[in-house]
C-alpha atoms as a PDB file:
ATOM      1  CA  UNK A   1      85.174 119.573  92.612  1.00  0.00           C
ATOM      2  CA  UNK A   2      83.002 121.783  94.836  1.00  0.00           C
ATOM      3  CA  UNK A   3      83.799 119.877  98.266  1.00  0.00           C
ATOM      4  CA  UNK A   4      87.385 119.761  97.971  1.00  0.00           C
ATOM      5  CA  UNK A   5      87.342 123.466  97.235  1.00  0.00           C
ATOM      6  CA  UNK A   6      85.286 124.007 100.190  1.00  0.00           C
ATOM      7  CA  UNK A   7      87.741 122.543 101.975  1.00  0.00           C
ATOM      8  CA  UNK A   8      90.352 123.912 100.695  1.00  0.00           C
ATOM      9  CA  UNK A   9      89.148 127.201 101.611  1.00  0.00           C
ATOM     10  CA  UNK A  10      87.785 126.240 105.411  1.00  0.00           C
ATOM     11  CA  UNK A  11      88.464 127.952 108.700  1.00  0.00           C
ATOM     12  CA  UNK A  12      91.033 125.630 110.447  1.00  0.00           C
ATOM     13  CA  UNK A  13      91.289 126.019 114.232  1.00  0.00           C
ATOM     14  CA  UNK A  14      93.968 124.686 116.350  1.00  0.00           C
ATOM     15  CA  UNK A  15      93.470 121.434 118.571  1.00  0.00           C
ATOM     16  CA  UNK A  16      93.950 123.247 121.612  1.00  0.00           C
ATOM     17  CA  UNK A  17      91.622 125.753 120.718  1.00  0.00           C
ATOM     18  CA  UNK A  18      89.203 123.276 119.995  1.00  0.00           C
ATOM     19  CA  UNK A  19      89.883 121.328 123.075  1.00  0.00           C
ATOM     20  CA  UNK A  20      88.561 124.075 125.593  1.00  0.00           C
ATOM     21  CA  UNK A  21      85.110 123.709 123.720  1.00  0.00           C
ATOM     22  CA  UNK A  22      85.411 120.261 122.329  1.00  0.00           C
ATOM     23  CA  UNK A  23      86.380 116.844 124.002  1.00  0.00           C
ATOM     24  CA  UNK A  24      89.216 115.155 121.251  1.00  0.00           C
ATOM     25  CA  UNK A  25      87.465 111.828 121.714  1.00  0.00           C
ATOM     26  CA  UNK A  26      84.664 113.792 119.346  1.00  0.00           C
ATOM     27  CA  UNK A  27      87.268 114.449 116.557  1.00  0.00           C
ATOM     28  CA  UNK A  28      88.281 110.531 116.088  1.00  0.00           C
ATOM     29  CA  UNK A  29      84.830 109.497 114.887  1.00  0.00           C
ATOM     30  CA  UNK A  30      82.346 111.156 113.220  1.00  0.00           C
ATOM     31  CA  UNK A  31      80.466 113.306 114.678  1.00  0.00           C
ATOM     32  CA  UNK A  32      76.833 114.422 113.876  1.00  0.00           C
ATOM     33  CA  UNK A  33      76.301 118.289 115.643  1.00  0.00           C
ATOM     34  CA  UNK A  34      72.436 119.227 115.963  1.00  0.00           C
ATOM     35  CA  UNK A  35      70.571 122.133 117.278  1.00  0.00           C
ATOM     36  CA  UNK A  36      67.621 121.212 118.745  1.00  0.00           C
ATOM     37  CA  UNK A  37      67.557 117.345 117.670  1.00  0.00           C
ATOM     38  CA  UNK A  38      68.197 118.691 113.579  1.00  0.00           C
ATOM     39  CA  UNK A  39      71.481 117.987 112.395  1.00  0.00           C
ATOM     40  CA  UNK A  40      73.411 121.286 110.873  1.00  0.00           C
ATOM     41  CA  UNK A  41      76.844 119.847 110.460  1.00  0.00           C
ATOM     42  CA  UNK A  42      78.961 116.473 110.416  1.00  0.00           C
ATOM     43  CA  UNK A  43      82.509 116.101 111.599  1.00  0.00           C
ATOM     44  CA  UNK A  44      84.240 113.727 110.076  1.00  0.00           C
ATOM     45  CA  UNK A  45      87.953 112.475 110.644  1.00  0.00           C
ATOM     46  CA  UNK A  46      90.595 113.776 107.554  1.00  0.00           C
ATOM     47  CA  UNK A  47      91.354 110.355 106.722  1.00  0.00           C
ATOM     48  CA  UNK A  48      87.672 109.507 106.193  1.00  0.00           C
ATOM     49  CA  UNK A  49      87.007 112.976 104.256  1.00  0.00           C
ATOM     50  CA  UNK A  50      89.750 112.339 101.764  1.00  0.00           C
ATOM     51  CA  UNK A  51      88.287 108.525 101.457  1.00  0.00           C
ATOM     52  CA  UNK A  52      85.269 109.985 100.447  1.00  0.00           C
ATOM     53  CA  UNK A  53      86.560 112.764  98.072  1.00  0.00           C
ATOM     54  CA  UNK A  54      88.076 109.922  96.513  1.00  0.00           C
ATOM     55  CA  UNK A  55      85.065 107.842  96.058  1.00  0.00           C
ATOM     56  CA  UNK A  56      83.264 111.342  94.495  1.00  0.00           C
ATOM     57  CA  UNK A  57      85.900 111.851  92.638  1.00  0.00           C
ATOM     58  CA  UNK A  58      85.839 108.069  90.377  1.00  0.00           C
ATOM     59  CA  UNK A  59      81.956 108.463  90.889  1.00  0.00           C
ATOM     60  CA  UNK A  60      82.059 111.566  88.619  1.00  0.00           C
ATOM     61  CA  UNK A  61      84.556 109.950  86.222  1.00  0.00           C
ATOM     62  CA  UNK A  62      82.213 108.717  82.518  1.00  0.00           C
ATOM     63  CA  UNK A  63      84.868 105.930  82.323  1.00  0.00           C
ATOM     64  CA  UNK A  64      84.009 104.760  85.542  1.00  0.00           C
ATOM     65  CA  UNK A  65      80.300 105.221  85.140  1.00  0.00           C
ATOM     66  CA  UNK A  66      80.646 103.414  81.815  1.00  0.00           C
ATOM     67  CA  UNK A  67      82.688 100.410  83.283  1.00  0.00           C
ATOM     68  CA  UNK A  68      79.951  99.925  85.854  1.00  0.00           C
ATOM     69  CA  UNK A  69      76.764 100.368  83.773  1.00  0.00           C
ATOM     70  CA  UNK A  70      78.588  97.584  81.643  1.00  0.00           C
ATOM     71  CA  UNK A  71      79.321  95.284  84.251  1.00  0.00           C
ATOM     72  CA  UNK A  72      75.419  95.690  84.971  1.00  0.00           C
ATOM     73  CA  UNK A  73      74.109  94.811  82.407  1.00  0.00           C
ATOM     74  CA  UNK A  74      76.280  92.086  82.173  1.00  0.00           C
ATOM     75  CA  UNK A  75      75.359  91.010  85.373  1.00  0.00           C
ATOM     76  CA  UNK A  76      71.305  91.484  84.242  1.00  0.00           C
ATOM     77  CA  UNK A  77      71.892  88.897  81.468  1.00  0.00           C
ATOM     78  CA  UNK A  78      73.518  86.055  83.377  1.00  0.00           C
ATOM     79  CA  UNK A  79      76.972  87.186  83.817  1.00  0.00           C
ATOM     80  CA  UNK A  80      79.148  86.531  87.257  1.00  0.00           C
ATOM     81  CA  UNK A  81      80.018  89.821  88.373  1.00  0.00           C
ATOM     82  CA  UNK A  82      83.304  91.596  89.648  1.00  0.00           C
ATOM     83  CA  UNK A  83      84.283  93.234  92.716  1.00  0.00           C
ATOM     84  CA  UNK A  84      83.630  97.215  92.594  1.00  0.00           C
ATOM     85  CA  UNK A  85      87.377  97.524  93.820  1.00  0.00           C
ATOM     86  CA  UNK A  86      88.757  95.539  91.198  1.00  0.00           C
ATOM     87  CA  UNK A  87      86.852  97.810  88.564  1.00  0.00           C
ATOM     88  CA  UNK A  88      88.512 100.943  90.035  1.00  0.00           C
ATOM     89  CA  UNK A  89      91.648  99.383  90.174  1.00  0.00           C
ATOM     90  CA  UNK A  90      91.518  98.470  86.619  1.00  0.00           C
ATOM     91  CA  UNK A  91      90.895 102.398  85.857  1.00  0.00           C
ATOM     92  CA  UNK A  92      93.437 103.419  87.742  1.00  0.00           C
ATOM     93  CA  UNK A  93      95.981 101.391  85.719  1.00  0.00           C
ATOM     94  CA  UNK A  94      94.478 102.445  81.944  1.00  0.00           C
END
């Protein structure tokens, strides 16, 4: 779990600290920062980080991975498939 740690273990800086270099419009969306046109970080909302820890985290899960390389398969040979959130929801309840 290498990006939650990370994050975990970030700087944190106050809004208003952030405000005198940083308009808060920037922090509601995310937000690719470049130097010199390459991009070197990404900004992201918290809401939208923990969505996507989320998503890595049932990604990384052999269940999961299992479920889904069934369901393709199934879905190779003629089967109508399912809707990826109903798959995770059916994890989360086993």
């Amino acid at each position: 779990m290498g990006i939650a740690t990370d994050l975990l273990k970030a700087d944190r800086v106050g809004i208003r600290e952030l405000k005198k270099k940083l308009s808060a419009t920037f922090l509601k969306k995310p937000l690719i920062i470049t130097d010199r046109r390459t991009p070197v970080s990404v900004n992201l909302p918290y809401s939208d980080m923990l969505e996507l820890i989320d998503i890595l985290d049932e990604l990384s899960d052999i269940e999961t991975l299992n479920i889904v390389k069934e369901g393709r398969k199934a879905i190779y040979s003629g089967a109508k498939g399912i809707e990826v959130s109903d798959v995770f929801e059916k994890r989360k309840k086993k």
